[in-house]
Every structure is written in structure tokens, then in C-alpha cells.
Protein backbone atom coordinates (compact mmCIF):
# COMPACT_ATOMS: atom_id res chain seq x y z
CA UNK A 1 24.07 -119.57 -102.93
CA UNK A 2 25.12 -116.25 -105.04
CA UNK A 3 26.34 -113.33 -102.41
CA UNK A 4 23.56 -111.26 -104.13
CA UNK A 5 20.33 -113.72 -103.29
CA UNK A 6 21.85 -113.74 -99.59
CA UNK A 7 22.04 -110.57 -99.08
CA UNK A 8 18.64 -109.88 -100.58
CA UNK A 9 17.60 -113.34 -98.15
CA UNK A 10 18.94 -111.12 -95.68
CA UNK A 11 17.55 -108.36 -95.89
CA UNK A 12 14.01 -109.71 -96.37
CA UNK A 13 14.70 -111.27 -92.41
CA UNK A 14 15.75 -107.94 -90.98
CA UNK A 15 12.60 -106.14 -92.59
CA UNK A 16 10.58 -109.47 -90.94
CA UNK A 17 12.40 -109.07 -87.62
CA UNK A 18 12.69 -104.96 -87.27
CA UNK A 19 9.36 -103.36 -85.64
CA UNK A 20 7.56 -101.14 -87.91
CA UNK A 21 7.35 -97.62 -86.67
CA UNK A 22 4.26 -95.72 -86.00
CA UNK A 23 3.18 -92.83 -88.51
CA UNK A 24 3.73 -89.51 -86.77
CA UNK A 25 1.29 -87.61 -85.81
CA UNK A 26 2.09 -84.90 -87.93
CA UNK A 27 2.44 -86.91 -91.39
CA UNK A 28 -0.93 -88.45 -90.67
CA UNK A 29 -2.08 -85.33 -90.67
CA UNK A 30 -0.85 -84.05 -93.65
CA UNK A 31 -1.53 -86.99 -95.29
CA UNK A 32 -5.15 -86.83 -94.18
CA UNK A 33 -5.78 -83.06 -95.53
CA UNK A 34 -4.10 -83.65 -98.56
CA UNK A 35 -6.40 -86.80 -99.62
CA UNK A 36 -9.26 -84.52 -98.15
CA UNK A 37 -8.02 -81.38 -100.59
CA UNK A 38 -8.18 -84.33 -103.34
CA UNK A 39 -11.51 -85.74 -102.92
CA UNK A 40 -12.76 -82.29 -102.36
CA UNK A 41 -11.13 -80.83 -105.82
CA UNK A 42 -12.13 -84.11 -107.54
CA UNK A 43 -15.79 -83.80 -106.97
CA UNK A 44 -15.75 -80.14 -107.58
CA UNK A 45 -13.61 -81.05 -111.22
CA UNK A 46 -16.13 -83.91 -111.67
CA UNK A 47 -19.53 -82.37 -110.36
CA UNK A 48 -21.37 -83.36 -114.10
CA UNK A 49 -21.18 -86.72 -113.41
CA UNK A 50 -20.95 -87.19 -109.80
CA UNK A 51 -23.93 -85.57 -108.73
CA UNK A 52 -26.41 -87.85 -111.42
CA UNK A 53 -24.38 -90.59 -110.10
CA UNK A 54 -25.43 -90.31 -106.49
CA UNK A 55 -28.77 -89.21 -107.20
CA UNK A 56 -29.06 -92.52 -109.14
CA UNK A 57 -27.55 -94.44 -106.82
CA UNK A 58 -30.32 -93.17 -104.12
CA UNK A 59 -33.19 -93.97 -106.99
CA UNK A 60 -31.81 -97.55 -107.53
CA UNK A 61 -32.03 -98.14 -103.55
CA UNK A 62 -35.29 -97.17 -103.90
CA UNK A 63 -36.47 -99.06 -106.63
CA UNK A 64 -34.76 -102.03 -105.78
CA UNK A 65 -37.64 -103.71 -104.19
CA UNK A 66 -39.56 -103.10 -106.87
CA UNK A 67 -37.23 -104.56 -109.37
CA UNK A 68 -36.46 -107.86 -107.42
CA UNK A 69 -40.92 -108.19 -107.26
CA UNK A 70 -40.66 -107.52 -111.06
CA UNK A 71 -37.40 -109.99 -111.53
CA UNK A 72 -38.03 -112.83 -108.63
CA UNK A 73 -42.01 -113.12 -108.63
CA UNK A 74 -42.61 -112.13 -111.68
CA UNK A 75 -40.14 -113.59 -113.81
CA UNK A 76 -39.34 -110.69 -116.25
CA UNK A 77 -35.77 -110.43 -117.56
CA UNK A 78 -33.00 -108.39 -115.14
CA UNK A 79 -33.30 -105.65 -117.91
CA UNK A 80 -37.32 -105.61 -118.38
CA UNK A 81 -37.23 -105.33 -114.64
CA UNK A 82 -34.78 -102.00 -114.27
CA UNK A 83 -36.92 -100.50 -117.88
CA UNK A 84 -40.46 -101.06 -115.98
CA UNK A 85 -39.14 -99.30 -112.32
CA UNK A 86 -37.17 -96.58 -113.75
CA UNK A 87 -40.52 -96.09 -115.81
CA UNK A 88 -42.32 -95.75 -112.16
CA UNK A 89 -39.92 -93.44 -111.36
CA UNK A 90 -40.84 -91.41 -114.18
CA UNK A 91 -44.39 -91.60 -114.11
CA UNK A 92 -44.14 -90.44 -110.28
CA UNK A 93 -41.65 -87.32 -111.30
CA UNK A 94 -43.75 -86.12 -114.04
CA UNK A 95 -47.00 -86.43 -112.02
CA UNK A 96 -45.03 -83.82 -109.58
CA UNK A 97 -43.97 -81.44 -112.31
CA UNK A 98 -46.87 -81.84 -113.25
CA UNK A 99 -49.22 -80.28 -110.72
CA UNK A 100 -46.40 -77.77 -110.15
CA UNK A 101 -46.10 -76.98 -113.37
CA UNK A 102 -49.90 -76.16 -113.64
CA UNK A 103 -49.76 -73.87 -110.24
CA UNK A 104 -46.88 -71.80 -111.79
CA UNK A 105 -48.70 -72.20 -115.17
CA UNK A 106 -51.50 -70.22 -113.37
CA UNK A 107 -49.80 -67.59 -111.68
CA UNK A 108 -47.66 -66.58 -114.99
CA UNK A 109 -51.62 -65.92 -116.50
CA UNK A 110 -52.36 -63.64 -112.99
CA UNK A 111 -49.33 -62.30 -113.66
CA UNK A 112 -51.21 -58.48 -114.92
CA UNK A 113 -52.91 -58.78 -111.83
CA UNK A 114 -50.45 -59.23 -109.83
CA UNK A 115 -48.20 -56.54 -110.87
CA UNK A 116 -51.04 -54.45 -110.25
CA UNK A 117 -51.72 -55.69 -106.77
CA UNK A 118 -48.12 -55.52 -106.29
CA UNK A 119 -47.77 -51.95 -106.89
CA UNK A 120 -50.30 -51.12 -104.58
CA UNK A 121 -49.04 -53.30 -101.51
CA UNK A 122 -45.70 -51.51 -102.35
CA UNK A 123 -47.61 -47.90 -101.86
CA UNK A 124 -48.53 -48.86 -98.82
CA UNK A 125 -45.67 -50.43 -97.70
CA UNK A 126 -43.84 -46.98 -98.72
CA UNK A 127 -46.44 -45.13 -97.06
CA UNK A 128 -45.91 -47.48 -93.59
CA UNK A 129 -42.45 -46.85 -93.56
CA UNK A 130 -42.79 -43.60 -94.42
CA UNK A 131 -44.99 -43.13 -91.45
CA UNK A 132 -43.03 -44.94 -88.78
CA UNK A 133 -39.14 -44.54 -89.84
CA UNK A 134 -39.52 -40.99 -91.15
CA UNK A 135 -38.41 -42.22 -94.61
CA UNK A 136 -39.61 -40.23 -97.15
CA UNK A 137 -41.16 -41.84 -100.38
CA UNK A 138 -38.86 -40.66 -102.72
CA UNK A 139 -36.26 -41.79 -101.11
CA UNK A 140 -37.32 -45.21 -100.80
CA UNK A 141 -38.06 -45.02 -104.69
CA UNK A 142 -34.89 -43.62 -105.97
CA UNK A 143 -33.36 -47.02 -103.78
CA UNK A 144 -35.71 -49.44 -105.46
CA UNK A 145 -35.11 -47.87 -108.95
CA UNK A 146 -31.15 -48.08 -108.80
CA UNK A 147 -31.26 -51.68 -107.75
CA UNK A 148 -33.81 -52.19 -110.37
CA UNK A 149 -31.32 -50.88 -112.87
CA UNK A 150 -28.72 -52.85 -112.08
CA UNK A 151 -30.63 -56.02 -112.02
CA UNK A 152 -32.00 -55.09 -115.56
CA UNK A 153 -28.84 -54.42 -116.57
CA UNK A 154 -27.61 -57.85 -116.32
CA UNK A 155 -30.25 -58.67 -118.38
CA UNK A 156 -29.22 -60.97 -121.41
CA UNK A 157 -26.33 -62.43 -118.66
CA UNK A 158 -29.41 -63.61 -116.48
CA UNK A 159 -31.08 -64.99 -119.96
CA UNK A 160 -28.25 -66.72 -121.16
CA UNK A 161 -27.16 -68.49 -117.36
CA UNK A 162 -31.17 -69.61 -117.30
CA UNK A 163 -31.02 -71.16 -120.80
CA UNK A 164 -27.40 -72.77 -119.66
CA UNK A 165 -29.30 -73.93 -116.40
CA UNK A 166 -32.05 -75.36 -118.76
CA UNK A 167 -29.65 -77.46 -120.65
CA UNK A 168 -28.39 -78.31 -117.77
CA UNK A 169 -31.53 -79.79 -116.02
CA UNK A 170 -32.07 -81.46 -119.06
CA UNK A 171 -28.56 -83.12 -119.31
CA UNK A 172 -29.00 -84.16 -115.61
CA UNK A 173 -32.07 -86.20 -115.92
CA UNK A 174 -30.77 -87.82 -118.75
CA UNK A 175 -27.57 -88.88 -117.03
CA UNK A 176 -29.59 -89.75 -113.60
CA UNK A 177 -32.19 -92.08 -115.52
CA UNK A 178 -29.54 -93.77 -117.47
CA UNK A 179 -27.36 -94.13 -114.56
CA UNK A 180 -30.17 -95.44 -112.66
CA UNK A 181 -31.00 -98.31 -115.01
CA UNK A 182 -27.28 -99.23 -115.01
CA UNK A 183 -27.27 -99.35 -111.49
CA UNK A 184 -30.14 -101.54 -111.27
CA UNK A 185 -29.27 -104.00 -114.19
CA UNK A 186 -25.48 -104.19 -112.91
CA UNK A 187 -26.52 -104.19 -109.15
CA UNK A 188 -25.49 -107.73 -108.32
CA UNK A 189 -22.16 -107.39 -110.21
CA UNK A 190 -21.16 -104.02 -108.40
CA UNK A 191 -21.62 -105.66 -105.06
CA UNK A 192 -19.46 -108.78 -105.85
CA UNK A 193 -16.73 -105.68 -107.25
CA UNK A 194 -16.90 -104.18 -103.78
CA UNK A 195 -16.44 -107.45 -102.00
CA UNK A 196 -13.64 -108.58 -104.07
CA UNK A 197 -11.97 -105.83 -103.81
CA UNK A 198 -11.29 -105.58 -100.26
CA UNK A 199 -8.73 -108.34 -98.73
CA UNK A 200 -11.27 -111.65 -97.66
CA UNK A 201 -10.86 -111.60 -94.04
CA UNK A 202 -12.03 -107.98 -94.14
CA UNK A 203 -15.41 -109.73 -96.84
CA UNK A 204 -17.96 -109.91 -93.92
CA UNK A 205 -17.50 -106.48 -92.62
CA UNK A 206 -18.01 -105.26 -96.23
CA UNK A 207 -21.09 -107.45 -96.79
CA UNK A 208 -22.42 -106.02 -93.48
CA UNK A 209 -21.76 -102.49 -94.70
CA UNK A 210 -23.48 -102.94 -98.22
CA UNK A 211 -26.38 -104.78 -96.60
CA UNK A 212 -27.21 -102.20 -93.96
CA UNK A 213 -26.26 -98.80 -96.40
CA UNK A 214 -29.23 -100.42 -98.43
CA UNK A 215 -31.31 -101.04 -95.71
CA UNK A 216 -30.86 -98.07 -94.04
CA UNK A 217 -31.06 -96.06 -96.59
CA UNK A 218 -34.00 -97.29 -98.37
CA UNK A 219 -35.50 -96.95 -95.05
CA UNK A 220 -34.75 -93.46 -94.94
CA UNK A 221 -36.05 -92.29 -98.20
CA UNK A 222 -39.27 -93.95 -97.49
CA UNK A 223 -39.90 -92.36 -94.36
CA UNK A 224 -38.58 -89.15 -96.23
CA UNK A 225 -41.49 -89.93 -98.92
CA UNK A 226 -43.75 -90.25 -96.47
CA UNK A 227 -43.38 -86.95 -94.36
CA UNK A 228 -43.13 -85.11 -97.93
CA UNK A 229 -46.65 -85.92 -98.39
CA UNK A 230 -47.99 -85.30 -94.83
CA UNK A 231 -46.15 -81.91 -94.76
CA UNK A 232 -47.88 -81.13 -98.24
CA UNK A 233 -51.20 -82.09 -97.13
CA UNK A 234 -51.16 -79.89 -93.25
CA UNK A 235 -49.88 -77.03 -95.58
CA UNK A 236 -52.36 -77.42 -98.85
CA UNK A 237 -54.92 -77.99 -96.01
CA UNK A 238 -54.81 -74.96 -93.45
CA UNK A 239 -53.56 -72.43 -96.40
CA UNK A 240 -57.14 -73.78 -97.71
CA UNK A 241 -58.73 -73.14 -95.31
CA UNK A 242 -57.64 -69.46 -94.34
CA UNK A 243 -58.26 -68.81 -98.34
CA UNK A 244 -54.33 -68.25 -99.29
CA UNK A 245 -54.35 -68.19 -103.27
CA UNK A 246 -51.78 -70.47 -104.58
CA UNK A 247 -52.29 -72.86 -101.60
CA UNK A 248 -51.38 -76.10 -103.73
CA UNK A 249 -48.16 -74.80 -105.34
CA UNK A 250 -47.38 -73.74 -101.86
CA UNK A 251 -47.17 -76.64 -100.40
CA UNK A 252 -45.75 -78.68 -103.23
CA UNK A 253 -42.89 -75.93 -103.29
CA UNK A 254 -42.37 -76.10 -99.25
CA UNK A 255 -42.56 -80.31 -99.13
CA UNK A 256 -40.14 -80.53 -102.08
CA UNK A 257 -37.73 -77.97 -100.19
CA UNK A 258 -38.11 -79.18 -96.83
CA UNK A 259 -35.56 -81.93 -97.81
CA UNK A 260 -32.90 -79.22 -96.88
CA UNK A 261 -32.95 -79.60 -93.29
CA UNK A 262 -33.20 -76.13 -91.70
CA UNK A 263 -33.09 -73.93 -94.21
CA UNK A 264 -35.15 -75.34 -96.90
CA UNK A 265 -38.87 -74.81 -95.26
CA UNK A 266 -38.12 -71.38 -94.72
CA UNK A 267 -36.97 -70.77 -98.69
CA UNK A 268 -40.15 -71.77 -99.58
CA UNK A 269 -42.21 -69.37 -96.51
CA UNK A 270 -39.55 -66.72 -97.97
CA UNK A 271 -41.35 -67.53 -101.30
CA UNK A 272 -44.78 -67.93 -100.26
CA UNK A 273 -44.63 -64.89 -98.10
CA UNK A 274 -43.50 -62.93 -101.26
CA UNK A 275 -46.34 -63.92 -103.49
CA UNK A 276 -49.31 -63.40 -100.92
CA UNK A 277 -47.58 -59.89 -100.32
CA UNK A 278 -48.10 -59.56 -104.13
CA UNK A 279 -51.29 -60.86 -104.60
CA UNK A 280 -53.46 -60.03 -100.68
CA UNK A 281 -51.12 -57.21 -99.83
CA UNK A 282 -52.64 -57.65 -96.35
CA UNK A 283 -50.65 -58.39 -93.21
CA UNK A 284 -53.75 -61.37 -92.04
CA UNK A 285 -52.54 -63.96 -94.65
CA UNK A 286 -48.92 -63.25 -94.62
CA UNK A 287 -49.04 -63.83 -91.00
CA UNK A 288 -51.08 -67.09 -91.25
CA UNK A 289 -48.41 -68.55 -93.66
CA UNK A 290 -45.57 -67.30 -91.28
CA UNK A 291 -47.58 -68.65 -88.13
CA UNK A 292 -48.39 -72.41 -90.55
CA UNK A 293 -44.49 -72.69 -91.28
CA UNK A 294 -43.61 -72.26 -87.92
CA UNK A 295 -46.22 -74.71 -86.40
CA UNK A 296 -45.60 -77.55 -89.12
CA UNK A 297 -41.70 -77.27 -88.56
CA UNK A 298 -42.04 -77.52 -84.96
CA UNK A 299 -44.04 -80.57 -85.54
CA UNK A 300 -42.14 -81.88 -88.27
CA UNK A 301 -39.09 -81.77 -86.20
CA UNK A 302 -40.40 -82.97 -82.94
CA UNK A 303 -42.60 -85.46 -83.87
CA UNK A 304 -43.04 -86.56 -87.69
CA UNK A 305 -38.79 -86.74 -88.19
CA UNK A 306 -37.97 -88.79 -85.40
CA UNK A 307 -40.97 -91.19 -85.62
CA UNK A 308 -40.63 -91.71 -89.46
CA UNK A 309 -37.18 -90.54 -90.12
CA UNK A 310 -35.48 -90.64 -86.94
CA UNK A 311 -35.38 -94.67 -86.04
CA UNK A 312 -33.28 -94.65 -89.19
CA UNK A 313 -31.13 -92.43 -89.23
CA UNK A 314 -29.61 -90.53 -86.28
CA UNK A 315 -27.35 -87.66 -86.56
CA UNK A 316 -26.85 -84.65 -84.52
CA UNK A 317 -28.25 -81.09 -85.83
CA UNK A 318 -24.50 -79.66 -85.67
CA UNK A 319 -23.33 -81.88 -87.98
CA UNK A 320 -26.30 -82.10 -90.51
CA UNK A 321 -25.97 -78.40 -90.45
CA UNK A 322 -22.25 -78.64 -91.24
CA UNK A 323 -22.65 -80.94 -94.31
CA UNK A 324 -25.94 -79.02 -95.89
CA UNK A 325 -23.35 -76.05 -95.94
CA UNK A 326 -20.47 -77.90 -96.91
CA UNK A 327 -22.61 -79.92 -100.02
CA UNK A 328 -23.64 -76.25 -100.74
CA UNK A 329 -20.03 -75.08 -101.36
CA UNK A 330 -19.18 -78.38 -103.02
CA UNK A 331 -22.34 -79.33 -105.18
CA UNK A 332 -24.41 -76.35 -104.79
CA UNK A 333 -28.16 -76.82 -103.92
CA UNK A 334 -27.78 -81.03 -105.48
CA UNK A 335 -25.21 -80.79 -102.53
CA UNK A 336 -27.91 -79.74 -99.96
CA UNK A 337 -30.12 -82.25 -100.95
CA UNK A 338 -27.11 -85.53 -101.27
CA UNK A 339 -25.44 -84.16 -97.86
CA UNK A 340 -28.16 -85.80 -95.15
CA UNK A 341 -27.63 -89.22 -97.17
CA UNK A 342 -23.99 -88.90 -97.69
CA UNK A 343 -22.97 -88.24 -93.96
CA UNK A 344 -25.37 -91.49 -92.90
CA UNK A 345 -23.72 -93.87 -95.12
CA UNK A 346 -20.34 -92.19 -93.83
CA UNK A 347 -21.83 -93.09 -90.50
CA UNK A 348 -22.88 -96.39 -91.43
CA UNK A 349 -18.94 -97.16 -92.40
CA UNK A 350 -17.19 -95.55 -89.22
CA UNK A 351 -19.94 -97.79 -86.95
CA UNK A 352 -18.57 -100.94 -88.20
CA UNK A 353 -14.31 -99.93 -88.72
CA UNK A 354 -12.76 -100.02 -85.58
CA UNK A 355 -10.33 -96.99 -86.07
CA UNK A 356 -13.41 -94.69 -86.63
CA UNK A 357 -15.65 -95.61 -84.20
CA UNK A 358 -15.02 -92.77 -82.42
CA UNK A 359 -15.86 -90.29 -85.71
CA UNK A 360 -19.22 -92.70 -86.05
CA UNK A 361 -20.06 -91.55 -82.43
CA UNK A 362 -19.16 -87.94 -83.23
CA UNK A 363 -21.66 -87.80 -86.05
CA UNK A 364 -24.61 -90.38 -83.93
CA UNK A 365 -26.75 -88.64 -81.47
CA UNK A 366 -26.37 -87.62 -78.04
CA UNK A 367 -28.83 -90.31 -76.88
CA UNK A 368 -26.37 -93.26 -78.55
């Protein structure tokens, strides 16, 4: 035997025989933030494509039962199958932008009015404050009128960032449709990537992951579906009731935003509040849709989320909290909307790793 294949025979023992050493603490560490810094800077760099990737990725889970009816009872080809569901999808979107688009359609034609009502509410705001924080009128006037300015001022800024924003939209739904069809046509071939991937001993634990992210998550957007529409009727229903103009937009506007947990209801009361000031002026209906939102969040959060929502998906408020913010900075408001999904199929994956059980159980519920 040559000197040089027994010394390299050698050497391969003494690597086989020698212990291996743990990672410091320390170096895990750093190695942990700097992958962290990566991701973080990657889907920041990448944000165009990510964010109608994930959104698609939550449509095809969706859909998917709907494509295997189309593909297994039906007998339609893979790609007839993901053409007729994404066209569901579709039908169902433009229905909602639909009626939306028809509320805002009529408030842009009460728009005179409202600028008319408007200025008179405001007089009597100024007069109210006038009359209980000694604040002259003027005053308050000069304020509104320099903050006017500068918001005028940025004028043709404003115009060009909403036209940007337009294009934007536009490129988005492109990309998420298209991505969603992919996703559903390639669906069987991504799984067998993401199993085949992975060493085979490790192949059941993925399986199990895939299976229950679908499950789960499907689950989840159903139930999420399904306490949109109850939240939308209480609200369309009681702001009926009490005669609060605008009472279907209303409630379209606060069910759509009440997918940002916490702070996404009261956006749209912020909202609401701001147009009945505009159009009643009175304090009666403003309070009513203050008293509604507070009521149906209560309930919402008590009872509809855990029942329909809840046996699904269970994470603690600090850390839901944590990732709307963080998917804010990240993603902006796509990022408040992904973050709820994101941290339960992060959850899904520590349950079922042995090294990070312990971060599933930090992200779980108390009651786990």
C-alpha cells in the first residue's frame, strides 16, 4: 500500500474514532442571527415575488379539495381541474370587489354632500372645543390649514405613489393567480421534491408535516371564511338597524380587515367612525358604531375564534401580536395578513422536530 493512501486510511480512522465536539454556545448563536439577518434581508430583497407566492400557496390549500372533486370524481384533466378552481376563486374575489366597489362607488357621488356636512360637524366640533378647552377658533383653523398645506403640497408625490400602488395591485394578482394554478397543477410533484429532499429515515416526519400543514391550514382558512361572513352580517345588521348610512361597505371593510388580529377591526371603526362624523355629524351614531365594534370583538374573540378558529390553530396573543408587527416591518400590510398563517405552519414544524419542541410550546397556548 502507497504511504500516501495509509496515511489518508489513517486519518479517515482517527476522524471515525475522535468524539465530535459540541458547537459552542456562542457560535450557535451567531450562526443563528446571521441565517436570521439572511432570511430576513432575502424576503425584504425578494418581497415581489414572495408575497404572491405565499398568498398562492394559501389559495391552492384552499382550492385543493375542489380540484381533486374536479380531477378524481369528475375526471377532468390535472390542468382543466386547477383552470376551473382558480376560476372559483375569481368569481368569489370579484363578487367582493364588487359590492365594495359599488358602496365606495356611492359615497364618491355623496361626495358634495358630504363635504358640506363635513364642514358643518367641523364648526361644531370647533365650537365644542372651543367651549370646553378654551381654544379659540382661529386657532384651531390656522392648525388645520398648515397641515392642510403640507399635505397638498405633496400633491403629485401622493398621485404618482397611488398610480405606482395601482400597478402594483395589478402585478400582484397576476403573479398570485398564475402562481396559484402552478401550485395546483404541480402539487403532487412539489410534495415528492420535499420528501426527496430530506435524508429517508427523516421521510415520515416530513410526510406528517406536509399532511397536517394542509390540513391544518385548510382548516383554518375555512373557519376564517366562515367568521368573515358572520362578522359582516352582526355588523351590516345592527348598523341597519340604528340607520348608519354606508352600513354595507362598513361591514365589508371591517370583515375584510378583521383578518389582522387586533388591530385590524379597529382600522376599519377608525374608518367608519370618520365617515358617519362626515356624513350624521351627531355623537348617537358614532357612538353606536364604537359601542357595535366593541361588542362584536368581544364576541368574536371569546366565542366565534376559538369555536371556529381556535380548535385549529392555537397560539398565544403575545406572539400573534409579535409576528402581525414583525410581517408589518417585513411585508408591510401583505405581512399582517401572511403572519397568523406563517407562525402556525412554523408551529406545525417545531411540534414534530425534537430540538424545537420547546419553541413549538413557546408559540402553543397556555392551556397545551
Amino acid at each position: 500500500m502507497e504511504p500516501d493512501i495509509c496515511y489518508l486510511e489513517l486519518f479517515k480512522i482517527n476522524c471515525m474514532l475522535t468524539p465530535q465536539t459540541n458547537i459552542p454556545f456562542i457560535q450557535k448563536l451567531a450562526m443563528t442571527l446571521v441565517s436570521l439577518i439572511a432570511i430576513v434581508f432575502i424576503a425584504i430583497l425578494a418581497r415581489e415575488v414572495l408575497v404572491p407566492l405565499f398568498f398562492s400557496l394559501l389559495a391552492a390549500l384552499l382550492l385543493l379539495p375542489v380540484a381533486n372533486f374536479l380531477e378524481n370524481r369528475l375526471r377532468l384533466p390535472r390542468a382543466g381541474a386547477a383552470a376551473i378552481s382558480l376560476f372559483i376563486l375569481i368569481l368569489v374575489l370579484v363578487t367582493i370587489f364588487y359590492l365594495i366597489g359599488s358602496e365606495i362607488a356611492s359615497l364618491v357621488h355623496d361626495w358634495p354632500a358630504l363635504q358640506r356636512q363635513f364642514t358643518s360637524s367641523l364648526n361644531d366640533l370647533h365650537n365644542w372645543v372651543a367651549d370646553h378647552f378654551h381654544i379659540d377658533i382661529q386657532s384651531q383653523k390656522d392648525y388645520i390649514q398648515n397641515a392642510s398645506s403640507r399635505i397638498f403640497a405633496s400633491g403629485p408625490s401622493v398621485l404618482a405613489s397611488t398610480l405606482l400602488s395601482v400597478s402594483s395591485v395589478l402585478l400582484f394578482l397576476t403573479l398570485t393567480f398564475l402562481f396559484t394554478f402552478f401550485m395546483l397543477f404541480y402539487r403532487k410533484l412539489v410534495i415528492r421534491f420535499l420528501i426527496a429532499v430530506f435524508p429517508k429515515e427523516s421521510s415520515t416526519i416530513v410526510y406528517d408535516i406536509i399532511e397536517n400543514i394542509q390540513y391544518i391550514i385548510r382548516r383554518y382558512l375555512i373557519g376564517l371564511l366562515v367568521e368573515m361572513l358572520i362578522v359582516a352580517v352582526i355588523f351590516c345588521t345592527s348598523f341597519l338597524i340604528f340607520g348608519v348610512k354606508y352600513a354595507v361597505l362598513f361591514a365589508l371593510m371591517t370583515a375584510l380587515f378583521n383578518l389582522v388580529p387586533y388591530v385590524g377591526i379597529y382600522t376599519a371603526m377608525a374608518f367608519s367612525v370618520f365617515v358617519t362624523f362626515a356624513v350624521a355629524g351627531g355623537k348617537a351614531k358614532i357612538l353606536v358604531i364604537i359601542i357595535t365594534t366593541a361588542a362584536v370583538h368581544m364576541i368574536d374573540s371569546n366565542i366565534l375564534l376559538p369555536f371556529i378558529v381556535g380548535s385549529r390553530i392555537r397560539i398565544n396573543g403575545m406572539v400573534t401580536i409579535l409576528a402581525v408587527i414583525a410581517g408589518e416591518m417585513i411585508w408591510g400590510i401583505p405581512g399582517m395578513f401572511l403572519s397568523v398563517p406563517f407562525i402556525a405552519v412554523t408551529k406545525i414544524i417545531f411540534d414534530r422536530i425534537e430540538p424545537l419542541k420547546p419553541w413549538g410550546i413557546l408559540l402553543g397556548h397556555e392551556k397545551e
